[in-house]
N, C-alpha and C. Protein backbone atom coordinates (compact mmCIF):
# COMPACT_ATOMS: atom_id res chain seq x y z
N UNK A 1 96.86 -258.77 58.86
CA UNK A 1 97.31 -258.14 57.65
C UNK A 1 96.49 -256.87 57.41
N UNK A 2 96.69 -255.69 57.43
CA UNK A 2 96.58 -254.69 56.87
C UNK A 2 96.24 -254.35 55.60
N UNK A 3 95.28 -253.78 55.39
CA UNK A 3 94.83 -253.20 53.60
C UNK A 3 95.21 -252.46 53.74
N UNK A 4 96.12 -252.09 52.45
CA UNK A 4 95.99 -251.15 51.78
C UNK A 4 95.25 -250.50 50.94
N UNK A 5 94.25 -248.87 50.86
CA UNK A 5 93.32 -248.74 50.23
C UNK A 5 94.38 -247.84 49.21
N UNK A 6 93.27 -247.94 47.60
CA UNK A 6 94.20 -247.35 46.36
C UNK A 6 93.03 -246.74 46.41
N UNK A 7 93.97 -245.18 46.40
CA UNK A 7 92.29 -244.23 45.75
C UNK A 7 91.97 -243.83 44.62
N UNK A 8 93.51 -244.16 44.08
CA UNK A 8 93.29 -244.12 42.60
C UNK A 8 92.57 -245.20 41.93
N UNK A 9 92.65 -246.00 41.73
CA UNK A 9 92.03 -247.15 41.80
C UNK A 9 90.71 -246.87 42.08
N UNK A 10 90.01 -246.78 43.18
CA UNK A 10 88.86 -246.71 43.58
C UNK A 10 88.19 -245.69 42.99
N UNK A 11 88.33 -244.57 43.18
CA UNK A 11 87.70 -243.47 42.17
C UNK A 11 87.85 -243.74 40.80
N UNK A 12 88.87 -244.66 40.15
CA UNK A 12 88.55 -244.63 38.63
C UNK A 12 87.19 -245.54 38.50
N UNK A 13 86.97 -246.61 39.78
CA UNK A 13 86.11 -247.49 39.22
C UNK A 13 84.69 -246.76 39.44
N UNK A 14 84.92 -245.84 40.76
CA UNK A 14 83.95 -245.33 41.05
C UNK A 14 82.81 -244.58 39.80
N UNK A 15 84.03 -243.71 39.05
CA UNK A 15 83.69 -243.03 37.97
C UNK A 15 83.21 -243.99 36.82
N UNK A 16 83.26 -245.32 36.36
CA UNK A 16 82.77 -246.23 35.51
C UNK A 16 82.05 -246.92 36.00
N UNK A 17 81.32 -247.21 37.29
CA UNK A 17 80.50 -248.07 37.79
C UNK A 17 79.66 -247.39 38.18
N UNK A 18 79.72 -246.51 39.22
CA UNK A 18 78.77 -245.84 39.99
C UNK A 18 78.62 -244.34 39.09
N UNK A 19 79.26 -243.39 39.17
CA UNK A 19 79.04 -242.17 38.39
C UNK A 19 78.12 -242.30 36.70
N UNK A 20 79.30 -242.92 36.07
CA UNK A 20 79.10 -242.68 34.48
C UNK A 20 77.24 -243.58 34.43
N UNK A 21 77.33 -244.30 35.11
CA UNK A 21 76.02 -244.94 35.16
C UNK A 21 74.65 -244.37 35.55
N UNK A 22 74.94 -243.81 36.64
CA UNK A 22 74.06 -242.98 37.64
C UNK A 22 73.29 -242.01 36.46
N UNK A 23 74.92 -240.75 35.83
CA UNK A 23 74.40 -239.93 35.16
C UNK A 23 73.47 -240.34 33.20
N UNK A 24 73.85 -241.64 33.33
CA UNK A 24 73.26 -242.12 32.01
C UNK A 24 71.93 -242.45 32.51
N UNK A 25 71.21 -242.94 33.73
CA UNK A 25 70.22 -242.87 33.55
C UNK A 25 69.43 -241.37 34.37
N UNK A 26 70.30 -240.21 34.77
CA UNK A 26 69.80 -238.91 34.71
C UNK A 26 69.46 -238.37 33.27
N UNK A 27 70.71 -238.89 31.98
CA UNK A 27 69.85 -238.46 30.89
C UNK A 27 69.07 -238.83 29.70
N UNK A 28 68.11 -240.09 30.52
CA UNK A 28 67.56 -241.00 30.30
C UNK A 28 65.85 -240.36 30.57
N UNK A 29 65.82 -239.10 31.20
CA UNK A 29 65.15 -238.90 31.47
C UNK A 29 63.83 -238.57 30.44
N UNK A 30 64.24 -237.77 29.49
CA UNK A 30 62.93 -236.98 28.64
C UNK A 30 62.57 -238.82 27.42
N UNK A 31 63.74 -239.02 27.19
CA UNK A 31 63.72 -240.73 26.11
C UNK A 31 62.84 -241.52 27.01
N UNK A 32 62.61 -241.58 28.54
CA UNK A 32 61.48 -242.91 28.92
C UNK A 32 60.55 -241.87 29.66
N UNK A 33 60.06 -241.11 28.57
CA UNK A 33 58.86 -240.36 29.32
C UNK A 33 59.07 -240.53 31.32
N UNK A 34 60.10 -239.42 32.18
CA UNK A 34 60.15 -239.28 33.38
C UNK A 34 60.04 -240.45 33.88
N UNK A 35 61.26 -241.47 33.28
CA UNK A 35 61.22 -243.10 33.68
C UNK A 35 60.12 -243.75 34.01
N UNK A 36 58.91 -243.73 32.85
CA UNK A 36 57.73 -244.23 32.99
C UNK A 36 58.10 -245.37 32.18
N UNK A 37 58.82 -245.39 31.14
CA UNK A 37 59.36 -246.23 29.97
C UNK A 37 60.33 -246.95 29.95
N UNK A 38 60.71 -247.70 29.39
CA UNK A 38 61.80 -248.07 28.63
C UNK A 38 62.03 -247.24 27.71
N UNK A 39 63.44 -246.88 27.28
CA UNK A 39 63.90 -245.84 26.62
C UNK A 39 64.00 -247.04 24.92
N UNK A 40 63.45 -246.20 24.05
CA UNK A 40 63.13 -246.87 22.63
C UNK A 40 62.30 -248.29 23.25
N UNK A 41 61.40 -248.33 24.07
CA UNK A 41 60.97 -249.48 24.00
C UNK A 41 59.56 -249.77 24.35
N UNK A 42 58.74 -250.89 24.70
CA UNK A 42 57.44 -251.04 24.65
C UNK A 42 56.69 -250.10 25.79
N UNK A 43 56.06 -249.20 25.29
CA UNK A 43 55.15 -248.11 26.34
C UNK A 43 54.22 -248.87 26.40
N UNK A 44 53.96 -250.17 25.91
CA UNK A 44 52.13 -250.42 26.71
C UNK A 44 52.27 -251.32 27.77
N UNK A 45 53.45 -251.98 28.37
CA UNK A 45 53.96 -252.41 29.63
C UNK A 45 53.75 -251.82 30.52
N UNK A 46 53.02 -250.91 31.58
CA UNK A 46 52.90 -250.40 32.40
C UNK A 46 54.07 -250.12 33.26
N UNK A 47 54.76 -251.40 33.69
CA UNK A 47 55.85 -252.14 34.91
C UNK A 47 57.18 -251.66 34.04
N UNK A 48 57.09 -251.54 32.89
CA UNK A 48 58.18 -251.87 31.64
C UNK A 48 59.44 -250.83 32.22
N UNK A 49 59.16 -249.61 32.45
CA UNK A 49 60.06 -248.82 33.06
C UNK A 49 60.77 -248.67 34.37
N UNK A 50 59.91 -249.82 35.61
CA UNK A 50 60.00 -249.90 36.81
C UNK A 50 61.25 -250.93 36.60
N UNK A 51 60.69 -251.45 36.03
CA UNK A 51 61.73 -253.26 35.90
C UNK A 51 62.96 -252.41 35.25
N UNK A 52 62.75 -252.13 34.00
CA UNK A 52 63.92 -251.57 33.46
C UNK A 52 64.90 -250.87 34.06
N UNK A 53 64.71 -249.91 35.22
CA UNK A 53 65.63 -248.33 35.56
C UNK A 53 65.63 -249.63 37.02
N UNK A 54 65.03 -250.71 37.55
CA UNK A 54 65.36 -251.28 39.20
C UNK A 54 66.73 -252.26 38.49
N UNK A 55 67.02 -252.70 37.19
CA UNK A 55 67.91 -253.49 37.07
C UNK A 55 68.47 -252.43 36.93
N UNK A 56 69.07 -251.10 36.06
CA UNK A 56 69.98 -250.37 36.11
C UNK A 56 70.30 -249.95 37.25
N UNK A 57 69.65 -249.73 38.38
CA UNK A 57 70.18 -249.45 39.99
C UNK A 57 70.89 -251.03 40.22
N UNK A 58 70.17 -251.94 40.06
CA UNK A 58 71.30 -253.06 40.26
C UNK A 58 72.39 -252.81 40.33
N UNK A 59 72.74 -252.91 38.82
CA UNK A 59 73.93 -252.78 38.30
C UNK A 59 74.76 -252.06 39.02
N UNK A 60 74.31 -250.77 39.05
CA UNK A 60 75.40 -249.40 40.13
C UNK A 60 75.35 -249.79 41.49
N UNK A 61 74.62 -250.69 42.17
CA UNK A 61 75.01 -251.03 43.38
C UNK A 61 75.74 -252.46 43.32
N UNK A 62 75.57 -252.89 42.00
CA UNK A 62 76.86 -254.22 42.32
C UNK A 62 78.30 -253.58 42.13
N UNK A 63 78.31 -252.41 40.93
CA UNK A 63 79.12 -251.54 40.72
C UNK A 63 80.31 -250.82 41.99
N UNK A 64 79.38 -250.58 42.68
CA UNK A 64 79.43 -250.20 44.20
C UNK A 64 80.33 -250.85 44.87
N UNK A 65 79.79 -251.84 44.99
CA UNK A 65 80.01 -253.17 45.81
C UNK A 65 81.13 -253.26 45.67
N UNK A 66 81.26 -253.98 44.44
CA UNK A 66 82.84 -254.76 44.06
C UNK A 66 84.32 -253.81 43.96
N UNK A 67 83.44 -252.79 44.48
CA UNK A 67 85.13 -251.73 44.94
C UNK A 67 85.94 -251.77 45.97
N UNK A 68 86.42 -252.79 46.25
CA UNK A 68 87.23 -253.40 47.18
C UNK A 68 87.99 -252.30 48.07
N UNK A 69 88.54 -251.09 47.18
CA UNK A 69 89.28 -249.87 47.52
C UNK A 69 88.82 -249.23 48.10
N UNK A 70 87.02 -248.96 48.13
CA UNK A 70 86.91 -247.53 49.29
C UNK A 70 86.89 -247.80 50.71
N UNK A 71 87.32 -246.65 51.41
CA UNK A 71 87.13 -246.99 52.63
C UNK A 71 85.46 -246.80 53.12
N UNK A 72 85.05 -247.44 54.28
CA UNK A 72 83.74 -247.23 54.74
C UNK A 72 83.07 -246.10 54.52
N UNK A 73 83.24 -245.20 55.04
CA UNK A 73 83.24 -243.74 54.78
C UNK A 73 82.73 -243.12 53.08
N UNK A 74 83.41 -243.29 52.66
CA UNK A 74 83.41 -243.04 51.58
C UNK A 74 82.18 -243.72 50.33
N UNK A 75 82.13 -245.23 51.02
CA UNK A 75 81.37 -245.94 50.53
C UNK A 75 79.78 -245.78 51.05
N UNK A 76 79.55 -244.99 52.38
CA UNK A 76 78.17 -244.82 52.75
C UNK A 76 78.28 -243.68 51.90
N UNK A 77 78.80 -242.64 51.84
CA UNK A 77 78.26 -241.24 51.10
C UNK A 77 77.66 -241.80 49.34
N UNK A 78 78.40 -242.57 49.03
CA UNK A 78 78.35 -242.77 47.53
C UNK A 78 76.94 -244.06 47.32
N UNK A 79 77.12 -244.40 48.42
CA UNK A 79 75.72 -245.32 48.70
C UNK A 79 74.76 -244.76 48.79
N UNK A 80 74.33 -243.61 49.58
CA UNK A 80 73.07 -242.47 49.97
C UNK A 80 73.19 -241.68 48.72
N UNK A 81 73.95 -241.59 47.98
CA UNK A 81 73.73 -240.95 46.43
C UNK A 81 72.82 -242.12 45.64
N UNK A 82 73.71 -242.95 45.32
CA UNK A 82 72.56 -244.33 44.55
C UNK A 82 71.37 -244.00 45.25
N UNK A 83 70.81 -243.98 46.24
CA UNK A 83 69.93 -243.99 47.04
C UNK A 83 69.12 -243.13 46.43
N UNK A 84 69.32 -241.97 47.06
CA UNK A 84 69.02 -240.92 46.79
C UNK A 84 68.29 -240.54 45.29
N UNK A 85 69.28 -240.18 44.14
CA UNK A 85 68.53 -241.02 42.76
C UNK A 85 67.74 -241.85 42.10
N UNK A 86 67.91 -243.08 42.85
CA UNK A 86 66.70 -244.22 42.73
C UNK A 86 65.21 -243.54 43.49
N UNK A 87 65.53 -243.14 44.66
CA UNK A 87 64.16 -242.73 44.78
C UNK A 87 63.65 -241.54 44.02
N UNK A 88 64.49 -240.68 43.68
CA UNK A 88 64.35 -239.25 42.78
C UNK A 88 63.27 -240.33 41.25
N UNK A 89 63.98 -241.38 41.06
CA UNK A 89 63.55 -242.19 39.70
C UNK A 89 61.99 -242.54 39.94
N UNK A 90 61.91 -242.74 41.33
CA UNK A 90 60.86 -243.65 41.52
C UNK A 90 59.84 -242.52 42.00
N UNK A 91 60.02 -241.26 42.30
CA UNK A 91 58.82 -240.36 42.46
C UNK A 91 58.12 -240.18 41.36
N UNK A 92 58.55 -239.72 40.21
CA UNK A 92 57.89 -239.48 39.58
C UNK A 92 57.04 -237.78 39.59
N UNK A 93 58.28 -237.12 39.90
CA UNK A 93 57.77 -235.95 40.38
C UNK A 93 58.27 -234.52 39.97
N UNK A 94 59.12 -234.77 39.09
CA UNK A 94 60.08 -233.90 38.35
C UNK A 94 61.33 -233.79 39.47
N UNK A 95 61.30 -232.33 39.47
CA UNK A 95 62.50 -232.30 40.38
C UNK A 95 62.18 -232.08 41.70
N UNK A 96 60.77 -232.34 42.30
CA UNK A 96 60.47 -232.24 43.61
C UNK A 96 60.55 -233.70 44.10
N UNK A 97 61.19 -234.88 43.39
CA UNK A 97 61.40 -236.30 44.07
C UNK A 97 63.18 -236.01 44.45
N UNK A 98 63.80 -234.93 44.23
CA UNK A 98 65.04 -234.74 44.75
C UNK A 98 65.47 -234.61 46.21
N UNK A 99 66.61 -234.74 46.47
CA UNK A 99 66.94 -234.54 47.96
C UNK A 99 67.29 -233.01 47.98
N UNK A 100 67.31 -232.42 48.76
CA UNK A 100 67.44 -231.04 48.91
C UNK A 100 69.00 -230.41 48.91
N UNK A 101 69.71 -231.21 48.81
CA UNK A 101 71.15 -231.06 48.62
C UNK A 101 71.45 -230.86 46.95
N UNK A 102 70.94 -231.51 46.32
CA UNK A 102 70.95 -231.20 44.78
C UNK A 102 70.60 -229.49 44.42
N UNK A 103 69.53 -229.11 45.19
CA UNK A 103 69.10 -227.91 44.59
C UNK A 103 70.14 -226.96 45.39
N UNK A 104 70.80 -227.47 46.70
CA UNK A 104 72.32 -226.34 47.41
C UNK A 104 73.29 -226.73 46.30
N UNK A 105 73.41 -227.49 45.46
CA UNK A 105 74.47 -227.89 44.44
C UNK A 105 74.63 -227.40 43.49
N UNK A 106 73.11 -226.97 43.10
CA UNK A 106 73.02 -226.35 41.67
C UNK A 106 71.42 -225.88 41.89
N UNK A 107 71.25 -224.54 42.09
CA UNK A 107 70.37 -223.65 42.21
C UNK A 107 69.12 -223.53 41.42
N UNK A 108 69.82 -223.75 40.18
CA UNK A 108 69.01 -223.94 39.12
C UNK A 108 68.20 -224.65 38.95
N UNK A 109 68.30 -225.94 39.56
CA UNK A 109 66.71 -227.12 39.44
C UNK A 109 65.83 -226.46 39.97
N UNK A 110 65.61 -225.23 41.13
CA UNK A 110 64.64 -225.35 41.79
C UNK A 110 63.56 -224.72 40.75
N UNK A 111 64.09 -223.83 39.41
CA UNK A 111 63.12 -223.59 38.16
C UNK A 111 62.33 -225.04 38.13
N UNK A 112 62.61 -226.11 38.19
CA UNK A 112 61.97 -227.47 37.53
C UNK A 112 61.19 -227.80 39.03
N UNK A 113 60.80 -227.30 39.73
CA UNK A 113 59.83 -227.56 41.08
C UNK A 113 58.46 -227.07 40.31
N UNK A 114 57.65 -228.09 41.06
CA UNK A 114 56.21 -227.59 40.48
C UNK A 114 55.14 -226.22 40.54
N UNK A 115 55.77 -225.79 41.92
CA UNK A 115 55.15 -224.80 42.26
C UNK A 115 55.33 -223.67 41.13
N UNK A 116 56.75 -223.41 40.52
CA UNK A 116 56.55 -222.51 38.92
C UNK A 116 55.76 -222.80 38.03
N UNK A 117 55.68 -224.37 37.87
CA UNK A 117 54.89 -224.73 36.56
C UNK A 117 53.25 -224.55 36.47
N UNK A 118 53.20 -224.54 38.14
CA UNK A 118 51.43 -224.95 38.28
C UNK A 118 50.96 -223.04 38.59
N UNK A 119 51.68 -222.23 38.74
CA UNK A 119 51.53 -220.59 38.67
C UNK A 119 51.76 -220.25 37.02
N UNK A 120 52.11 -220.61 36.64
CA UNK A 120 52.85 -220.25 35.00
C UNK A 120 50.82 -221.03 34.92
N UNK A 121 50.64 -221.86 35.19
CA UNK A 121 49.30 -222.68 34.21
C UNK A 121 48.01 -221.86 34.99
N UNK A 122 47.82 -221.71 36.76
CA UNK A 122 46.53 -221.35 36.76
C UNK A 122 46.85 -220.88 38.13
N UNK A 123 47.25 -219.42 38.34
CA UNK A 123 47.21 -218.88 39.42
C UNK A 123 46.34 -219.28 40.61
N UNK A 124 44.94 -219.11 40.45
CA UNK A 124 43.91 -219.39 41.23
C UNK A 124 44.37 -221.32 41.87
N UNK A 125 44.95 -222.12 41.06
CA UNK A 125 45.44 -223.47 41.72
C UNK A 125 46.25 -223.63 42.44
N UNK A 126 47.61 -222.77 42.28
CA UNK A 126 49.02 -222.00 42.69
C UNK A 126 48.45 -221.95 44.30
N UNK A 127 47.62 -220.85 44.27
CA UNK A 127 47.54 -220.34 45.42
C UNK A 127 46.54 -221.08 46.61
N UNK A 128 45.64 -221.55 46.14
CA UNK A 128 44.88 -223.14 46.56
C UNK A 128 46.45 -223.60 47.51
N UNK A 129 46.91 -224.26 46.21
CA UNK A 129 48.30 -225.05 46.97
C UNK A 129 49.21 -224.46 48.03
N UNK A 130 49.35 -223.63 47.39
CA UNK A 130 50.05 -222.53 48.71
C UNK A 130 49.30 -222.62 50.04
N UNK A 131 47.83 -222.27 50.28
CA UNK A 131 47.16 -222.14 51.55
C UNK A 131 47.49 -223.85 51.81
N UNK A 132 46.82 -224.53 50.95
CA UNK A 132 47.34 -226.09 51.89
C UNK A 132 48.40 -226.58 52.33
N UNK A 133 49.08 -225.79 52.21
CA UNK A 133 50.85 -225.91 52.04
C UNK A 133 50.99 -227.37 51.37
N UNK A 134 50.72 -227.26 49.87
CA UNK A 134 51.57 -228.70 49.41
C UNK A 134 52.12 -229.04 48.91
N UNK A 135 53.30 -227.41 48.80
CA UNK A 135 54.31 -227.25 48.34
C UNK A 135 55.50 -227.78 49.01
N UNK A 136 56.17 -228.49 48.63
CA UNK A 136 57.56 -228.47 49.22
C UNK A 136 58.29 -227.47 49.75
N UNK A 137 58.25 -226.74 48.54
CA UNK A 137 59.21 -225.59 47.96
C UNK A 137 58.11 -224.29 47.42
N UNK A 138 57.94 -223.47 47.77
CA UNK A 138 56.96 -222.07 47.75
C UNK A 138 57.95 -220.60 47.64
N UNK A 139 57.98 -220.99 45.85
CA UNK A 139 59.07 -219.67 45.79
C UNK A 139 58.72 -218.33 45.94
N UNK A 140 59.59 -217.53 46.22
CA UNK A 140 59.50 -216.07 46.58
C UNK A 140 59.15 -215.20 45.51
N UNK A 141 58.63 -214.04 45.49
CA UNK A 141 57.69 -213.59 43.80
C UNK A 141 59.18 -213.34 43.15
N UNK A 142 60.31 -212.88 43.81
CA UNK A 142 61.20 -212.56 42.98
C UNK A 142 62.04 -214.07 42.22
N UNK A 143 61.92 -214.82 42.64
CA UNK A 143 62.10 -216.07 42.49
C UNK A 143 61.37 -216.66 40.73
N UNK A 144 59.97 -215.87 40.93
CA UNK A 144 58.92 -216.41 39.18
C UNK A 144 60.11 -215.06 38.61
N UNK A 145 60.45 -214.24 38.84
CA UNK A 145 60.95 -213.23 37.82
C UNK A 145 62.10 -214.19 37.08
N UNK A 146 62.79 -214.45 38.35
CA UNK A 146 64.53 -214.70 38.08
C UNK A 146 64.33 -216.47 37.40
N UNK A 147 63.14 -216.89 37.24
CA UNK A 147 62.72 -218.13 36.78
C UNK A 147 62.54 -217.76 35.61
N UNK A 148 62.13 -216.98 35.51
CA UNK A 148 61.78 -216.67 33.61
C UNK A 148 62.95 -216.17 33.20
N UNK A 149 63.66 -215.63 33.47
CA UNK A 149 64.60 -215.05 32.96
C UNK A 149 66.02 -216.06 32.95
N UNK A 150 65.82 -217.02 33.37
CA UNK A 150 66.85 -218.29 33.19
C UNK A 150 66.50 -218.98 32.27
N UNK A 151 64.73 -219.18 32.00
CA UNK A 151 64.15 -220.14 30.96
C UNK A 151 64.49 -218.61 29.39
N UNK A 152 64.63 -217.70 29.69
CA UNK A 152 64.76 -216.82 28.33
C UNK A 152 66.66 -216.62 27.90
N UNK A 153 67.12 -216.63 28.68
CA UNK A 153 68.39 -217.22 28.46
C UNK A 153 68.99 -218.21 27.94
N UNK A 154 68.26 -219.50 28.48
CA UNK A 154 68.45 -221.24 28.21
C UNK A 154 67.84 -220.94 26.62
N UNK A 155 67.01 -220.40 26.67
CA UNK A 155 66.11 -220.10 25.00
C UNK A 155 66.70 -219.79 24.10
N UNK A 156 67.42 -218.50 24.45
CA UNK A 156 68.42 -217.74 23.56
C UNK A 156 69.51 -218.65 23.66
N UNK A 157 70.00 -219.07 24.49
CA UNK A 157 71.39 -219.71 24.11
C UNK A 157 71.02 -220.94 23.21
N UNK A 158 70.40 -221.50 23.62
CA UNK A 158 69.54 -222.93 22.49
C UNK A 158 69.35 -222.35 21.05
N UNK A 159 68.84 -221.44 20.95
CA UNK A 159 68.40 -220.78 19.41
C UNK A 159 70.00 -220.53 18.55
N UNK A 160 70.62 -219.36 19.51
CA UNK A 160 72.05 -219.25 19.15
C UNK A 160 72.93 -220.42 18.46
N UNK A 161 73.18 -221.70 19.33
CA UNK A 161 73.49 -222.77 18.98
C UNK A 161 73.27 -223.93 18.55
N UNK A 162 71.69 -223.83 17.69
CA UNK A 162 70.75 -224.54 17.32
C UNK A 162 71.11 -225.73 18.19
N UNK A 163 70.70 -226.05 19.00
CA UNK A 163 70.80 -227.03 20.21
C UNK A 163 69.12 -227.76 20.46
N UNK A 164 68.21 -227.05 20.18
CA UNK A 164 66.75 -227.29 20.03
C UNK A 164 66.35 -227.63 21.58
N UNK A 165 66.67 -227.06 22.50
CA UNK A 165 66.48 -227.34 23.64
C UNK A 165 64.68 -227.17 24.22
N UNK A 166 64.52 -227.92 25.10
CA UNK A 166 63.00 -227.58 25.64
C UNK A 166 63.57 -228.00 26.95
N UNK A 167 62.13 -228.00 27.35
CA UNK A 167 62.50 -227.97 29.53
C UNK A 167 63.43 -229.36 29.75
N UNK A 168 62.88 -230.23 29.32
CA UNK A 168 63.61 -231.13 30.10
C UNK A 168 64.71 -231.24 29.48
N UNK A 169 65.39 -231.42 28.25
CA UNK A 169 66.39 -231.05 28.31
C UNK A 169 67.40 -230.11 29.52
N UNK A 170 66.90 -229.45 29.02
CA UNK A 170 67.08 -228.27 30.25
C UNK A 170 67.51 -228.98 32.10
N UNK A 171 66.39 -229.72 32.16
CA UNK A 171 66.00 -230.27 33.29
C UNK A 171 67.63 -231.38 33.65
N UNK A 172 67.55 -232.24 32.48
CA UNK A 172 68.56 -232.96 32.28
C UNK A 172 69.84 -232.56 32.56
N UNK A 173 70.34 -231.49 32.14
CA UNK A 173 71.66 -230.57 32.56
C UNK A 173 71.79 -230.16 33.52
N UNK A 174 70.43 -229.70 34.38
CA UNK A 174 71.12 -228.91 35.21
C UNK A 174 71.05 -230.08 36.95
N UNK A 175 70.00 -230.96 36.30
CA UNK A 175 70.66 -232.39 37.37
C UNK A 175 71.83 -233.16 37.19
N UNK A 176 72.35 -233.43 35.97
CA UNK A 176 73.51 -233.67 36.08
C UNK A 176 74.54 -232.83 36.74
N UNK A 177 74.45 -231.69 36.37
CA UNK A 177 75.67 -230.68 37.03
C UNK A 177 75.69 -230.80 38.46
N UNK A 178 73.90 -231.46 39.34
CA UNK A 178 73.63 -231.39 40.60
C UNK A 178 74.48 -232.33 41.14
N UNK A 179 74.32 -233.62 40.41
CA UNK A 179 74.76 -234.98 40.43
C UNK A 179 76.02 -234.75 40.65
N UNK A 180 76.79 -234.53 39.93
CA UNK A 180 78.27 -234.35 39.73
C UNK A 180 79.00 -233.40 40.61
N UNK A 181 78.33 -232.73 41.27
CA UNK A 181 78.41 -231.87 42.28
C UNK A 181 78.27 -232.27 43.78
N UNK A 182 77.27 -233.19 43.95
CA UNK A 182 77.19 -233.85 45.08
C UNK A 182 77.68 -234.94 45.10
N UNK A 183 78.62 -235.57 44.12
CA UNK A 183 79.25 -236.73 43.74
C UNK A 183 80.73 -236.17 44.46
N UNK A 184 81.04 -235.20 43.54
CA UNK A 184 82.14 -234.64 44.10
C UNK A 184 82.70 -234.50 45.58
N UNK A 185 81.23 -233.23 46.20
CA UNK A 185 81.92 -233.24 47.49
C UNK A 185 82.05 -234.58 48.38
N UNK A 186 81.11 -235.52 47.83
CA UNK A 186 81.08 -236.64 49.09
C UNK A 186 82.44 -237.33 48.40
N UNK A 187 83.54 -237.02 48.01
CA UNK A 187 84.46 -237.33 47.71
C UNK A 187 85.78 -236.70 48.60
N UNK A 188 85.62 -235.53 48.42
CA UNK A 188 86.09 -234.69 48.98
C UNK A 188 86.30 -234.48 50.43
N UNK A 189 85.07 -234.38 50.82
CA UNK A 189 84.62 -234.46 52.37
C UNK A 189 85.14 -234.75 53.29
């Protein structure tokens, strides 16, 4: 007997199991202090945030699972995404625990790499890091220009629309857009 696969079907569940989930705990991010936390909940648990965000990966991989509709294919790409995220959760590193496909997705995270933040705080450390190479990512000088000038934009548009935005906010949007972007093409593909 032959399956028939429904892709309609499958992508709707995809989008309520695996997606809508994924991106709720992308903007989960600044509420459990960089998933150190439980979001509204006990910070003197140490583990409290590990336990918390390893059952929400549960969930999206039972989510996963029980989609009877995708074909193989389809189901490894959307699997190496869960993946992918969970470990992004579990670095603890801003946006340098990302896979490098997020930042070809959406350009914009690579502002949230450390190497801006730790030049913006103490040149003389910046460049330390640089000679050790322990940068991932070692942006180009035109790169700090066009970095400030995205964070003075994001500023102005936040002020404009009283939105009250700060970095991670910030941070939050423009991984989702990554998310949803690399969600997409491995759909597509």
């Amino acid at each position: 007997m032959e399956r028939k696969l429904n892709p309609s079907k499958a992508y709707d569940m995809l989008m309520n199991d695996v997606l809508a989930p994924l991106l709720n705990i992308i903007y989960l991010y600044k509420e459990s202090q960089g998933y150190n936390d439980i979001p509204d909940g006990d910070k003197e648990d140490a583990d409290a945030g590990w336990d918390y965000f390893s059952k929400r990966f549960y969930e999206i991989y039972a989510g996963l699972n029980k989609n009877l509709y995708l074909d193989p294919d389809t189901y490894q790409k959307i699997y190496r995404i869960i993946e992918e995220i969970q470990a992004f959760v579990r670095a603890f590193s801003y946006a340098d625990g990302l896979a490098e496909r997020y930042f070809e997705a959406n350009p914009n995270l690579r502002f949230f790499r450390v190497a801006f933040g730790l030049r913006d705080a103490s040149v003389e450390a910046y460049e330390m890091c640089v000679r050790g190479n322990r940068f991932a990512y070692v942006p180009k000088e035109e790169d700090f220009w066009v970095c400030k000038q995205y964070f003075y934009e994001q500023e102005q548009l936040s002020k404009s629309r009283n939105f009250r935005y700060d970095e991670e906010d910030l941070f939050m949007k423009e991984l989702g857009i990554a998310v949803r972007t690399v969600f997409l093409k491995a759909l597509c593909d």
